[in-house]
C-alpha atoms as a PDB file:
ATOM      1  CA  UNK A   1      19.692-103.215 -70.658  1.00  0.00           C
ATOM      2  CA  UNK A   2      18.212-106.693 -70.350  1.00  0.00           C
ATOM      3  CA  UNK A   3      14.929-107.593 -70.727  1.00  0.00           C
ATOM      4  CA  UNK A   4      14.358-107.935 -67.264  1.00  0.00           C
ATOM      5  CA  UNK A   5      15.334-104.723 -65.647  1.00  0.00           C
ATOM      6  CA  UNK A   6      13.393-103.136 -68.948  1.00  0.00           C
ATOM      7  CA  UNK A   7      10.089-104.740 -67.321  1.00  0.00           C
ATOM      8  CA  UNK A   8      11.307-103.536 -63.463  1.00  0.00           C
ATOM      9  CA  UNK A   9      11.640-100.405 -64.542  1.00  0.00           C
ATOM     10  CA  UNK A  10       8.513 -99.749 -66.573  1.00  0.00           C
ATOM     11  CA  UNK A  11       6.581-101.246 -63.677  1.00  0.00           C
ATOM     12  CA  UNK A  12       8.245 -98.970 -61.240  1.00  0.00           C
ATOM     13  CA  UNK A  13       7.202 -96.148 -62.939  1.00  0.00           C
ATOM     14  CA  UNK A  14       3.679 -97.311 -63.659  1.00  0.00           C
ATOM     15  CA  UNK A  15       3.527 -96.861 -59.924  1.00  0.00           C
ATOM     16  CA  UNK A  16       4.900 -93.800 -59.169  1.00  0.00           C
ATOM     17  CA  UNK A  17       2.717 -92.386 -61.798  1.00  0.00           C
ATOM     18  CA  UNK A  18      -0.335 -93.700 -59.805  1.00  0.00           C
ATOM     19  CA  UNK A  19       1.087 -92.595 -56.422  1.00  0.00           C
ATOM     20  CA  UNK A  20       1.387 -89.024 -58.066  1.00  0.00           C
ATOM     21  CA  UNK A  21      -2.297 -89.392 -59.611  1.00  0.00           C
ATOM     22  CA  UNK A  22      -3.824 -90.397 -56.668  1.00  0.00           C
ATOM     23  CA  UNK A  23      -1.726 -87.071 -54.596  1.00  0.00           C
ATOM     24  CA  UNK A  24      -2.412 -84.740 -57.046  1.00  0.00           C
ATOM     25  CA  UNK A  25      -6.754 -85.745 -56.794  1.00  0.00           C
ATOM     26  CA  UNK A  26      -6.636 -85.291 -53.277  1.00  0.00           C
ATOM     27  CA  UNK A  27      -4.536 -81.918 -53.221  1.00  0.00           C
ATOM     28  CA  UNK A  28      -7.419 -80.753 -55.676  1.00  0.00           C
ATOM     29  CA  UNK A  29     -10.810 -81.979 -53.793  1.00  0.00           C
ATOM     30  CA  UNK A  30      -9.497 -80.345 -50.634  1.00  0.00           C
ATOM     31  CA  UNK A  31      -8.613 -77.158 -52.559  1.00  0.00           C
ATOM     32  CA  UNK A  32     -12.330 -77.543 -54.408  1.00  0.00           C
ATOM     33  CA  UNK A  33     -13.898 -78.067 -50.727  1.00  0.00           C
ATOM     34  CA  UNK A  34     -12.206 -74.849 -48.712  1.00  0.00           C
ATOM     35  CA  UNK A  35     -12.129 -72.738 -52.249  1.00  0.00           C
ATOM     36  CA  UNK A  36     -13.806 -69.377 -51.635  1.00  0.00           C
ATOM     37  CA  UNK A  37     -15.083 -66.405 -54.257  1.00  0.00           C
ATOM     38  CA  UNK A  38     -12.859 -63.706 -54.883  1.00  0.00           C
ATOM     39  CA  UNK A  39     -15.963 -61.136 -53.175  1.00  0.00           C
ATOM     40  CA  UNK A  40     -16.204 -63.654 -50.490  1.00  0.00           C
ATOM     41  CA  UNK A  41     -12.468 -63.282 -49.519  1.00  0.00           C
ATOM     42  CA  UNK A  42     -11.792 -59.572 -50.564  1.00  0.00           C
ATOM     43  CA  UNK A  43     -14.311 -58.856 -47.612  1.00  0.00           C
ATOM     44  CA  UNK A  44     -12.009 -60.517 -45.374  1.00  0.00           C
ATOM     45  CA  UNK A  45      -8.578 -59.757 -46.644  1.00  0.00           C
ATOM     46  CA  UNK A  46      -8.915 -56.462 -48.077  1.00  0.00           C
ATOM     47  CA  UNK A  47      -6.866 -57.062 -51.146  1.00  0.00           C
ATOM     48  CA  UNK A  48     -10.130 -56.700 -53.590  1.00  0.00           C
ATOM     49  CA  UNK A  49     -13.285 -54.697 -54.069  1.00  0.00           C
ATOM     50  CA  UNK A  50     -16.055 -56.697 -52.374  1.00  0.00           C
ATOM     51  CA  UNK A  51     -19.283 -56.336 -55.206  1.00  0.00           C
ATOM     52  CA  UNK A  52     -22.337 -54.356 -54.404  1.00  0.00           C
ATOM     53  CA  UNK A  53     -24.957 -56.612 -53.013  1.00  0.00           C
ATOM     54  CA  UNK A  54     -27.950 -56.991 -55.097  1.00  0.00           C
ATOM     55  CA  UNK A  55     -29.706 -56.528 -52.144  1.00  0.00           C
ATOM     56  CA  UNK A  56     -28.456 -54.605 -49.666  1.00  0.00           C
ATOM     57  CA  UNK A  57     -29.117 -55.089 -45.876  1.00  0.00           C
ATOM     58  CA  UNK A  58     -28.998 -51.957 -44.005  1.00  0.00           C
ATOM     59  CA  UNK A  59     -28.217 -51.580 -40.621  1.00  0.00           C
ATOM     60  CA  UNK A  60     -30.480 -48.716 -39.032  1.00  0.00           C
ATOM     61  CA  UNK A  61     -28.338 -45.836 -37.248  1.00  0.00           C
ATOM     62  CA  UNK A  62     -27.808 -45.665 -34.075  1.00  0.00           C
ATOM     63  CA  UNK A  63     -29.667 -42.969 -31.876  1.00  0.00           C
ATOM     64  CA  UNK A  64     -28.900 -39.694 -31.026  1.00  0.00           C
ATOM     65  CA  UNK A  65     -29.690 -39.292 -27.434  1.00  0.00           C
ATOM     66  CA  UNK A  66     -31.544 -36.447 -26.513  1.00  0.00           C
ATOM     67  CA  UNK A  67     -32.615 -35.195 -23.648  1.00  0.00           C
ATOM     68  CA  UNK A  68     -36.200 -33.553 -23.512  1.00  0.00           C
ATOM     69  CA  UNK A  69     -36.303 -30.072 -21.682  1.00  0.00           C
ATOM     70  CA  UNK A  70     -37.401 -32.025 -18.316  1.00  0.00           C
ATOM     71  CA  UNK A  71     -34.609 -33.869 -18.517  1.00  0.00           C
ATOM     72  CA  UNK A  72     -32.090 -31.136 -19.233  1.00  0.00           C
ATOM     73  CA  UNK A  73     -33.395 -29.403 -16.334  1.00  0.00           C
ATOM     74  CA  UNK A  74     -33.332 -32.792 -13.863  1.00  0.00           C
ATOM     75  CA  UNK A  75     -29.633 -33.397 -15.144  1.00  0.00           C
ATOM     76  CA  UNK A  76     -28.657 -29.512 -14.610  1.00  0.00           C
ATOM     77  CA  UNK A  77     -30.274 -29.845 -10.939  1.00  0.00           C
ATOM     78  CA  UNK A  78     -28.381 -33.063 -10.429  1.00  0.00           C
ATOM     79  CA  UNK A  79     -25.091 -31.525 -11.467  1.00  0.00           C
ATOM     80  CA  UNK A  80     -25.788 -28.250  -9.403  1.00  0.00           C
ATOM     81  CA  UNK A  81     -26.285 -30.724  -6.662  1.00  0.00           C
ATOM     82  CA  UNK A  82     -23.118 -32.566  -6.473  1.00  0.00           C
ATOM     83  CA  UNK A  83     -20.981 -29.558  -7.008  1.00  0.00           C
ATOM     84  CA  UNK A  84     -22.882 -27.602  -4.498  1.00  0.00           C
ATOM     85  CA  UNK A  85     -22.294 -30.587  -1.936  1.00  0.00           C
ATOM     86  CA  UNK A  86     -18.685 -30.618  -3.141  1.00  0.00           C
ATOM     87  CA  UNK A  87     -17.586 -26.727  -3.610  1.00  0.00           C
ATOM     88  CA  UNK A  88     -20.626 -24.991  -2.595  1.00  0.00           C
ATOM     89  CA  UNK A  89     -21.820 -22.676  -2.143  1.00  0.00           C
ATOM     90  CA  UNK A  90     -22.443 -22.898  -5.805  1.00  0.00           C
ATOM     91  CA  UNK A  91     -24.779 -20.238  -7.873  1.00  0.00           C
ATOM     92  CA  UNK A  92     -25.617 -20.326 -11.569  1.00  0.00           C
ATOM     93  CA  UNK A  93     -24.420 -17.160 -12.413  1.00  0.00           C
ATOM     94  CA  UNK A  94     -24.160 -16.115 -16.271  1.00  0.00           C
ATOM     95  CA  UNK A  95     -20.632 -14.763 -17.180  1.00  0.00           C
ATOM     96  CA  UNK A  96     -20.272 -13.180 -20.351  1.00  0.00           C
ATOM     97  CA  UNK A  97     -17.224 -13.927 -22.439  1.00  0.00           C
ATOM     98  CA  UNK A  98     -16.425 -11.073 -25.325  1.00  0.00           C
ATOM     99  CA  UNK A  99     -13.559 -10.547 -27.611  1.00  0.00           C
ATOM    100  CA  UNK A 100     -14.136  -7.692 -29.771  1.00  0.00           C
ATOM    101  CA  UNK A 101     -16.680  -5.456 -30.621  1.00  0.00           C
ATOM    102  CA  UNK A 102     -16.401  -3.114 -33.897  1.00  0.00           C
ATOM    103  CA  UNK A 103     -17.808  -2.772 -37.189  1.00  0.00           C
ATOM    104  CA  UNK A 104     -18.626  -6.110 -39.350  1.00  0.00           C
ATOM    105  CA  UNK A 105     -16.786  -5.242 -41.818  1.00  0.00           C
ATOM    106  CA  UNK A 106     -13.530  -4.160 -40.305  1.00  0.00           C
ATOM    107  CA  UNK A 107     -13.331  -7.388 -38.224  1.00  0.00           C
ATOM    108  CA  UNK A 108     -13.668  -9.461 -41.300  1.00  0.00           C
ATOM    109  CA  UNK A 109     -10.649  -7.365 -42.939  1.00  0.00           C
ATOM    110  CA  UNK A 110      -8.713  -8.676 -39.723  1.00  0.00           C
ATOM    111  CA  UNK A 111      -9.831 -12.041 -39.705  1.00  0.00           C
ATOM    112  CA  UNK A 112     -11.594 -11.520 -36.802  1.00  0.00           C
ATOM    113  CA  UNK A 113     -15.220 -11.849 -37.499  1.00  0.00           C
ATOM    114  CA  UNK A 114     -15.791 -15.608 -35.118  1.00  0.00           C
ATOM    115  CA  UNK A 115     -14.386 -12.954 -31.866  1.00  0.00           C
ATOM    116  CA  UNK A 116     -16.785 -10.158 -33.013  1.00  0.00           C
ATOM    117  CA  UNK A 117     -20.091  -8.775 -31.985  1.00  0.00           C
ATOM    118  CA  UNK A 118     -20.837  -5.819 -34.100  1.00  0.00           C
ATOM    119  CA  UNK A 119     -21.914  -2.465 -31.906  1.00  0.00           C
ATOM    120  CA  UNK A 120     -25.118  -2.529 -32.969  1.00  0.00           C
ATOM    121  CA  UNK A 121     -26.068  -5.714 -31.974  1.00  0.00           C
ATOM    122  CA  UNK A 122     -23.714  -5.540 -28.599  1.00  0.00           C
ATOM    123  CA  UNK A 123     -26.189  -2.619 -27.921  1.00  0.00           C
ATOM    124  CA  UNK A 124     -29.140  -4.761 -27.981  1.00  0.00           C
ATOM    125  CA  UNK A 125     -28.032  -7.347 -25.938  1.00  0.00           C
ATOM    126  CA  UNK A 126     -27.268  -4.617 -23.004  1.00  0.00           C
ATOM    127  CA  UNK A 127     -30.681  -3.456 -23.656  1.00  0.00           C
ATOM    128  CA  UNK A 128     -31.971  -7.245 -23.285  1.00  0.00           C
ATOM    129  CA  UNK A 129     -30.526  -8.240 -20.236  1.00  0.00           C
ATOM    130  CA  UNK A 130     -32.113  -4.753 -18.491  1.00  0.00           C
ATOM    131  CA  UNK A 131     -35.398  -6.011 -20.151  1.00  0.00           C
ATOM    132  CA  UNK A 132     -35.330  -8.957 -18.624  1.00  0.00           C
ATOM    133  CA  UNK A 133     -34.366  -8.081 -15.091  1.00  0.00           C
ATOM    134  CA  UNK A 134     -30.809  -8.873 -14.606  1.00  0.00           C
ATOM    135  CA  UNK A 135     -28.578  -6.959 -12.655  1.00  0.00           C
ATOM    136  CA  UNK A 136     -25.267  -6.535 -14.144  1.00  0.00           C
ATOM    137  CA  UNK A 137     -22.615  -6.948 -11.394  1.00  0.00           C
ATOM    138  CA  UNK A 138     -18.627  -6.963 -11.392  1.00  0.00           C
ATOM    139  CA  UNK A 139     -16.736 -10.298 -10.608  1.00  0.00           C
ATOM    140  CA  UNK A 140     -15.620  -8.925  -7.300  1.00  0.00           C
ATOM    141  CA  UNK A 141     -19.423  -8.508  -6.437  1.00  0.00           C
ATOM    142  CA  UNK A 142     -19.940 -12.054  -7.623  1.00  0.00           C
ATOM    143  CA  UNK A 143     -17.062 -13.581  -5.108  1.00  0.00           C
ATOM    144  CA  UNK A 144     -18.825 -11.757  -2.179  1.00  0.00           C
ATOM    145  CA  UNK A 145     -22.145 -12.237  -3.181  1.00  0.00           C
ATOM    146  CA  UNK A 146     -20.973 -16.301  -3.135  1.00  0.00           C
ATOM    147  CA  UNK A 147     -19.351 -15.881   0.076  1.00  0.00           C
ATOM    148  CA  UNK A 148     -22.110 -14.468   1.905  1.00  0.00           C
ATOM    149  CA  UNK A 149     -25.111 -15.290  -0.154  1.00  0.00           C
ATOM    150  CA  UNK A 150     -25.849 -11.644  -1.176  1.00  0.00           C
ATOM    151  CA  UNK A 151     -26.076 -12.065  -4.638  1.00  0.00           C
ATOM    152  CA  UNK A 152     -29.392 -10.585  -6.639  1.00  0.00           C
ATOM    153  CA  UNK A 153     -31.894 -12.335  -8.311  1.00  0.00           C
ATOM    154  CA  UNK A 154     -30.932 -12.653 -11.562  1.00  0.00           C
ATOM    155  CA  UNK A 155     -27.033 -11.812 -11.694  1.00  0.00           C
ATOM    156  CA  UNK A 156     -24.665 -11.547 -14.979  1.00  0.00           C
ATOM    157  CA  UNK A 157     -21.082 -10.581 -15.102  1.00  0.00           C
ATOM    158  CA  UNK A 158     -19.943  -8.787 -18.099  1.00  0.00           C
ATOM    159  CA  UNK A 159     -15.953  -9.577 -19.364  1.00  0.00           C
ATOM    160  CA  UNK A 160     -13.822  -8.969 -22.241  1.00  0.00           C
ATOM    161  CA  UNK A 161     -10.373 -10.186 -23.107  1.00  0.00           C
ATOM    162  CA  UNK A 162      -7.144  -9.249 -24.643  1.00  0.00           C
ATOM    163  CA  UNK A 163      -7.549  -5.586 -24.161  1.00  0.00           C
ATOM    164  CA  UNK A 164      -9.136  -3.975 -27.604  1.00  0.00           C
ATOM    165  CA  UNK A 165      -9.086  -0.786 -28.604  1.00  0.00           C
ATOM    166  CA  UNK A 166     -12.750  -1.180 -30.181  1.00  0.00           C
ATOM    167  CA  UNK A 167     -13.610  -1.818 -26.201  1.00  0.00           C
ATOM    168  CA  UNK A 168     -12.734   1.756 -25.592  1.00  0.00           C
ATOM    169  CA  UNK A 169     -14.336   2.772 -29.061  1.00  0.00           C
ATOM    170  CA  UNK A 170     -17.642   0.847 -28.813  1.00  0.00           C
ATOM    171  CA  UNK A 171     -18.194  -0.734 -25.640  1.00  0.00           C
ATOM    172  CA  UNK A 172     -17.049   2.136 -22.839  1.00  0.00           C
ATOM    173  CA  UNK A 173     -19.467   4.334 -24.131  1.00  0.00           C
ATOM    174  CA  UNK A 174     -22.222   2.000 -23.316  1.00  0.00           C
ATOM    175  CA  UNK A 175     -21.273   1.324 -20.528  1.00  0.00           C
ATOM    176  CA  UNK A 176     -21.533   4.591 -19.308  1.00  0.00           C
ATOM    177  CA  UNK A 177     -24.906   5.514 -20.754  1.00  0.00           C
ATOM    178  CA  UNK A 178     -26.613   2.628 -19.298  1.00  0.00           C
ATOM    179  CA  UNK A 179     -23.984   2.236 -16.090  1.00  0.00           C
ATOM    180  CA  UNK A 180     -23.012  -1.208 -16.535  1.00  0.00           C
ATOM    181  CA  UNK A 181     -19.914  -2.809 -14.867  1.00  0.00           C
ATOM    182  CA  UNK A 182     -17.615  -5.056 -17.228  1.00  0.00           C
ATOM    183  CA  UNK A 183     -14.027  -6.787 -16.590  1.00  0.00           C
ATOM    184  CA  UNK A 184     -11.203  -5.949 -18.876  1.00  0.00           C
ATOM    185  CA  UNK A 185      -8.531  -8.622 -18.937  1.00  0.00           C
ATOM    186  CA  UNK A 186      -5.263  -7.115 -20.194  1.00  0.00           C
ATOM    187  CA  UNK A 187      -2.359  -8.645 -22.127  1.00  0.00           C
ATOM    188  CA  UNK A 188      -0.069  -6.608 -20.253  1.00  0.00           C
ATOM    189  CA  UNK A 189       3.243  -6.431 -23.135  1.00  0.00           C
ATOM    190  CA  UNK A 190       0.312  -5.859 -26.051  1.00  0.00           C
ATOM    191  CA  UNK A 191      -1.006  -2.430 -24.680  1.00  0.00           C
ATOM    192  CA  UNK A 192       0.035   0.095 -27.082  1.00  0.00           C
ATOM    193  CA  UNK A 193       0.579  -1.838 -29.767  1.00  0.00           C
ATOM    194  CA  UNK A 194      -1.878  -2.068 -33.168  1.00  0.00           C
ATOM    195  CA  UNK A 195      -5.277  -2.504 -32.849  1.00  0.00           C
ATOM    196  CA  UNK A 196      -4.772  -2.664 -28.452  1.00  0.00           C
ATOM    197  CA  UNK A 197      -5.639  -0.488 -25.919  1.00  0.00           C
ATOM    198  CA  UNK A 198      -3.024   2.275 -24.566  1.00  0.00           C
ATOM    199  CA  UNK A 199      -2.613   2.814 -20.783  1.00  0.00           C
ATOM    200  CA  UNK A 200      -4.177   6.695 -21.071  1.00  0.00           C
ATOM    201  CA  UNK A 201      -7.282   4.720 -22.041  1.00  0.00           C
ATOM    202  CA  UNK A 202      -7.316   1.879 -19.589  1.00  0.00           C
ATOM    203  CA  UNK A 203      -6.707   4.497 -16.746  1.00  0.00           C
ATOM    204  CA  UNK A 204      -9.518   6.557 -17.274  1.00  0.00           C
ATOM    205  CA  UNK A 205     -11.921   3.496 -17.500  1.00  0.00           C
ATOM    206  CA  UNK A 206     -10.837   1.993 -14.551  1.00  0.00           C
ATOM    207  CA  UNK A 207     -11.077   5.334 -12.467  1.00  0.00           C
ATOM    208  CA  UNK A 208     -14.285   5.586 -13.941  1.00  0.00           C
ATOM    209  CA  UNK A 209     -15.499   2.622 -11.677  1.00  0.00           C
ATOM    210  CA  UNK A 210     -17.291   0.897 -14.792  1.00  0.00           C
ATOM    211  CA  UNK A 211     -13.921  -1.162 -15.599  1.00  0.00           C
ATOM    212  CA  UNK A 212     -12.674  -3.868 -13.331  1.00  0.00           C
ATOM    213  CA  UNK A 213      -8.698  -4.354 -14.869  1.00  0.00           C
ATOM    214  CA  UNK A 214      -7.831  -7.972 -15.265  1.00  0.00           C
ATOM    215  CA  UNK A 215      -5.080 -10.246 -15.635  1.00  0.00           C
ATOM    216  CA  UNK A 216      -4.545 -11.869 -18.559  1.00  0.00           C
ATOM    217  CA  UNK A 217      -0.433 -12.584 -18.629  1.00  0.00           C
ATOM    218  CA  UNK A 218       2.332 -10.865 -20.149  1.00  0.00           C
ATOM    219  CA  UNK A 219       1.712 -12.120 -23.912  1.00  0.00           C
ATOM    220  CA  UNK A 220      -0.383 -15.077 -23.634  1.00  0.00           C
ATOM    221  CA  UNK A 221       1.146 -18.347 -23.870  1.00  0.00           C
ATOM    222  CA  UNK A 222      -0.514 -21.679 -23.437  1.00  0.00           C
ATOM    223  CA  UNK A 223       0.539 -21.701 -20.081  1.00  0.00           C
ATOM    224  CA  UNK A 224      -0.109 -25.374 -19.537  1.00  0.00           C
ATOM    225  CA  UNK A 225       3.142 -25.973 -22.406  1.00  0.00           C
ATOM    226  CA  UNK A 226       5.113 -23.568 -19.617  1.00  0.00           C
ATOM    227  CA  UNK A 227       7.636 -24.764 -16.521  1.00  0.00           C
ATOM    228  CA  UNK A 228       6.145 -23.615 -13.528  1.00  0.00           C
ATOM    229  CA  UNK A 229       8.519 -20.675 -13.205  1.00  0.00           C
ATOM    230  CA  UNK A 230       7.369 -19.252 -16.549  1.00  0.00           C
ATOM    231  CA  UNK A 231       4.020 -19.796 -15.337  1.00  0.00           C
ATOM    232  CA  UNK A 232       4.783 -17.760 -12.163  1.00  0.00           C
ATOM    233  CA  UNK A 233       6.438 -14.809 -14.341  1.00  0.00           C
ATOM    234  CA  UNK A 234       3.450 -14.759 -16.812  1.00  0.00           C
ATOM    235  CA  UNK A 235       0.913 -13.999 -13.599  1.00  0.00           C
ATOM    236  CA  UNK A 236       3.023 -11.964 -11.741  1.00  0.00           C
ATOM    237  CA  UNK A 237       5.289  -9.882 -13.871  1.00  0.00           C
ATOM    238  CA  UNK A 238       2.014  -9.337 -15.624  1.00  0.00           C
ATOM    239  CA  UNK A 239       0.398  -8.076 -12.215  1.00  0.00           C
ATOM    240  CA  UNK A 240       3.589  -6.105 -11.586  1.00  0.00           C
ATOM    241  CA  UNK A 241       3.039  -4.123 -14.866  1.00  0.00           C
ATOM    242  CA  UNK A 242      -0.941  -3.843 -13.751  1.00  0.00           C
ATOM    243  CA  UNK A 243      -0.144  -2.563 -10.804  1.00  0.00           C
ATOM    244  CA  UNK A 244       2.408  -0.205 -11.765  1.00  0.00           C
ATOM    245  CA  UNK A 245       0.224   1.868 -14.198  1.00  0.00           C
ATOM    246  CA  UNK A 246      -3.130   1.785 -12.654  1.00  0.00           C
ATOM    247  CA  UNK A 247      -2.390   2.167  -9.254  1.00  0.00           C
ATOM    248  CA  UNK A 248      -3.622  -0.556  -7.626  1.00  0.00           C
ATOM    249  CA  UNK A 249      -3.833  -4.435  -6.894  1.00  0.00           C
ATOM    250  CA  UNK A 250      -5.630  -6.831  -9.843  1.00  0.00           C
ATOM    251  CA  UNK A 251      -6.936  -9.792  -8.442  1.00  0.00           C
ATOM    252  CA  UNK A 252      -8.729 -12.184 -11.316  1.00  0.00           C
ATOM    253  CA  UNK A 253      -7.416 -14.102 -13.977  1.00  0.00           C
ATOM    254  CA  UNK A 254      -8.288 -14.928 -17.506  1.00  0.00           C
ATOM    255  CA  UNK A 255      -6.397 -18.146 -18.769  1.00  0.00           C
ATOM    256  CA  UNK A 256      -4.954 -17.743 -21.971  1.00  0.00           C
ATOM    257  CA  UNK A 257      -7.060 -20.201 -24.690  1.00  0.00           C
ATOM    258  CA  UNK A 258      -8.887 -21.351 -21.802  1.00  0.00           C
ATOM    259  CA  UNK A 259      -6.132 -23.468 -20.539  1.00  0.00           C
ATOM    260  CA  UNK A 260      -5.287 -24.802 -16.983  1.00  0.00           C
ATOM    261  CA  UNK A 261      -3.709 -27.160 -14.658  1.00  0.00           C
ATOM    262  CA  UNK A 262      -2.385 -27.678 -11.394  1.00  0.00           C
ATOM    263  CA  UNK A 263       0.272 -25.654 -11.119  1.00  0.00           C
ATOM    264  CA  UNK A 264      -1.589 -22.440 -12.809  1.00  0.00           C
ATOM    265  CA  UNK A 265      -3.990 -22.915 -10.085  1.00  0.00           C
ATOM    266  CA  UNK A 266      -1.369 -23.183  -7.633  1.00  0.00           C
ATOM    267  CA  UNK A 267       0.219 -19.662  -8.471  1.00  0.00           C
ATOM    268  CA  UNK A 268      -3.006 -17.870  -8.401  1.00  0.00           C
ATOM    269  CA  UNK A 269      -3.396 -19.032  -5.003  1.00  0.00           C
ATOM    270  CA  UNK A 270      -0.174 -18.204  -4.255  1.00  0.00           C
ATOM    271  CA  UNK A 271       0.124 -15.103  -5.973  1.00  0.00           C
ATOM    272  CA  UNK A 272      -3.425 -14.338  -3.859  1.00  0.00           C
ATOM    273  CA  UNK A 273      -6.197 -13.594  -6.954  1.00  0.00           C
ATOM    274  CA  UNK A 274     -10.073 -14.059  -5.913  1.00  0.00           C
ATOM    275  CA  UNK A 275     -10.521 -16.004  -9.394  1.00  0.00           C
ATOM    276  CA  UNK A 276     -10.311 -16.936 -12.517  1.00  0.00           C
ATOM    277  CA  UNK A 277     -12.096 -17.628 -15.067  1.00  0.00           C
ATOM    278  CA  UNK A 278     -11.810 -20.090 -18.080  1.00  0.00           C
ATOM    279  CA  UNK A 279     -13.388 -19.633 -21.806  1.00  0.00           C
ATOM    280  CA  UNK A 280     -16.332 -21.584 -21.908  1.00  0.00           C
ATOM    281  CA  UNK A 281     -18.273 -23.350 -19.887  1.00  0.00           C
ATOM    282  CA  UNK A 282     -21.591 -23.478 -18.251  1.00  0.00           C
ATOM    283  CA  UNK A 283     -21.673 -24.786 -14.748  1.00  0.00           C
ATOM    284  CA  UNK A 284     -22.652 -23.199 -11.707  1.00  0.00           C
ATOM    285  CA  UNK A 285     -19.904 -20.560  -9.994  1.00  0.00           C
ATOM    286  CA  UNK A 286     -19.224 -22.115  -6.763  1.00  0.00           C
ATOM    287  CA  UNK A 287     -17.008 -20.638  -4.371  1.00  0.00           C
ATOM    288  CA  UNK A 288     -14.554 -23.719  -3.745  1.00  0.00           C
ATOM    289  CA  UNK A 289     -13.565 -23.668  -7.300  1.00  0.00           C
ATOM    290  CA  UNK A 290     -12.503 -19.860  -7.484  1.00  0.00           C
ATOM    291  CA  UNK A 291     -10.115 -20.425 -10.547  1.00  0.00           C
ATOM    292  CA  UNK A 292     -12.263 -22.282 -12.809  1.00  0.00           C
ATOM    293  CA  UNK A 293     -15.070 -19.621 -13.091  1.00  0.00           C
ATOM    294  CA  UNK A 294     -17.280 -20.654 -16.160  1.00  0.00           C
ATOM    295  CA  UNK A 295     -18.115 -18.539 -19.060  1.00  0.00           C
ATOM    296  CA  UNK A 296     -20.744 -18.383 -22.074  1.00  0.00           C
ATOM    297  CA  UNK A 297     -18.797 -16.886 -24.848  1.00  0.00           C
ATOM    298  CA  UNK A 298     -21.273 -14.830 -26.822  1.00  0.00           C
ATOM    299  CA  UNK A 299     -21.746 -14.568 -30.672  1.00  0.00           C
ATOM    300  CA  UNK A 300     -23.436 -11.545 -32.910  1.00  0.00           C
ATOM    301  CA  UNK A 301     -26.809 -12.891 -31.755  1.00  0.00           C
ATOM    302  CA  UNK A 302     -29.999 -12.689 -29.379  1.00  0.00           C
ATOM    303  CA  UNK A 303     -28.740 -13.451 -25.829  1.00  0.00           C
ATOM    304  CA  UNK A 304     -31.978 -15.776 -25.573  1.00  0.00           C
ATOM    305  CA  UNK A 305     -30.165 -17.980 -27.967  1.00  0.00           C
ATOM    306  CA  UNK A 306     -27.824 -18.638 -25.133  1.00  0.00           C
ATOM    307  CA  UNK A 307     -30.352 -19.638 -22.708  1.00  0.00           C
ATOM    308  CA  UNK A 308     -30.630 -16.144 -20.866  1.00  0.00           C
END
């Protein structure tokens, strides 16, 4: 190589080698400038543990609301108010919602101790109610009492699904030693079977007068997950059987879990029942809705603890 290109050369490369110097401090005093801790961008990205604060800011909680007793009883009048206006006439009237009724111990054995109220304490809540004043009336007697404003003072409707056999065991003889009125809703394909009710038994507490049957489908399905034809043959084939052994027409409902929807509603009208009622719920009965009649279901304790 002659001298000459030698001395191109090496001064070509002097400045490249600045170019590249004076690129590579500029790539590094903008990366210096937007550079941010690791526990800075952890917080942001998620990729690493953020470090405890030395001093930690804490954000107070937000409130609870809640409502002093005025106020639940302005909101309760407000509500009875617009439903009244709505599907009036409308009446607070306490329904009862009970599953079983038997021995502590042999509902836990069963898994059935959250449905239970043991005898004993069943017992005393009868005895409360007739302490207090109330009148224990049948659901038909509530529907009438609605319709023409003939209901007593201080109402409560006694009902029990699925069709027990502790219900004949415990609760029947109650009932007739104090003459209290109660609604049986009846899976109508479970009587006989373990731990139900058998139609001998059913028979003799409806002709008794105490026991108002009730319908409360073949073998309870969530009829909301139904076509409306199954719907249909869950009321009415139900009804069908109803009728068949006890003699006579059955006209309220029990929804299976508590669940309901247009069409259910729809086949009770059509299938001409005077109500239904739902699992729980607290709102006034009012005669426009007659298939979405509220219930308080009731617990092994003091019916004061349930606002009666």
């Amino acid at each position: 190589m002659k001298k000459k290109d030698f001395a191109l050369v090496v001064f070509l490369g002097f400045i490249a080698l600045a170019v590249f110097a004076n690129f590579f401090r500029f790539w590094f005093d903008q990366t210096k400038a937007n550079y941010q801790p690791i526990s800075t961008r952890s917080r942001k990205t998620g990729h690493f543990p953020a470090p405890p604060s030395a001093t930690p800011t804490l954000t107070p909680p937000t409130p609870t609301l809640t409502l002093t007793p005025r106020q639940l009883v302005e909101a309760r009048k407000k509500q009875f108010v617009e439903l009244n206006q709505k599907y009036g006439p409308c009446h607070y009237v306490p329904v009862l919602l009970y599953h079983h009724v038997m021995d502590a111990k042999d509902a836990k054995e069963i898994g059935a101790s959250y449905l239970n109220v043991p005898p004993e304490v069943f017992r005393a809540q009868m005895d409360y109610l007739l302490q207090k004043g109330y009148q224990i009336i049948g659901l038909e007697e509530m529907v009438k009492g609605l319709e023409n404003s003939s209901l007593p003072t201080k109402p409560v409707v006694l009902t029990f699904d699925d069709g027990y056999l502790d219900f004949y065991d415990y609760v029947y003889p109650i009932l007739r030693e104090k003459n209290l009125k109660a609604t049986l809703f009846i899976i109508s394909q479970f009587v006989g079977g373990e731990r139900y009710l058998v139609w001998a038994q059913i028979q003799e507490m409806v002709k008794s007068g105490l026991v108002l049957p009730g319908n409360h489908t073949l073998n309870h399905p969530y009829l909301t997950k139904l076509t409306d034809f199954q719907i249909k043959d869950q009321i009415f084939s139900a009804n069908n059987i109803l009728r068949e052994y006890l003699g006579r027409s059955v006209y309220f409902f029990a929804y299976p879990y508590g669940g309901f929807n247009a069409q259910t509603e729809q086949a009770l009208k059509e299938g001409g029942f005077q109500g239904a009622v739902v699992t729980t719920n607290q709102a006034p009965q009012c005669l426009r809705l007659p298939y979405r009649f509220s219930r308080i279901r009731v617990g092994a304790a003091s019916l004061a603890h349930y606002g009666l």
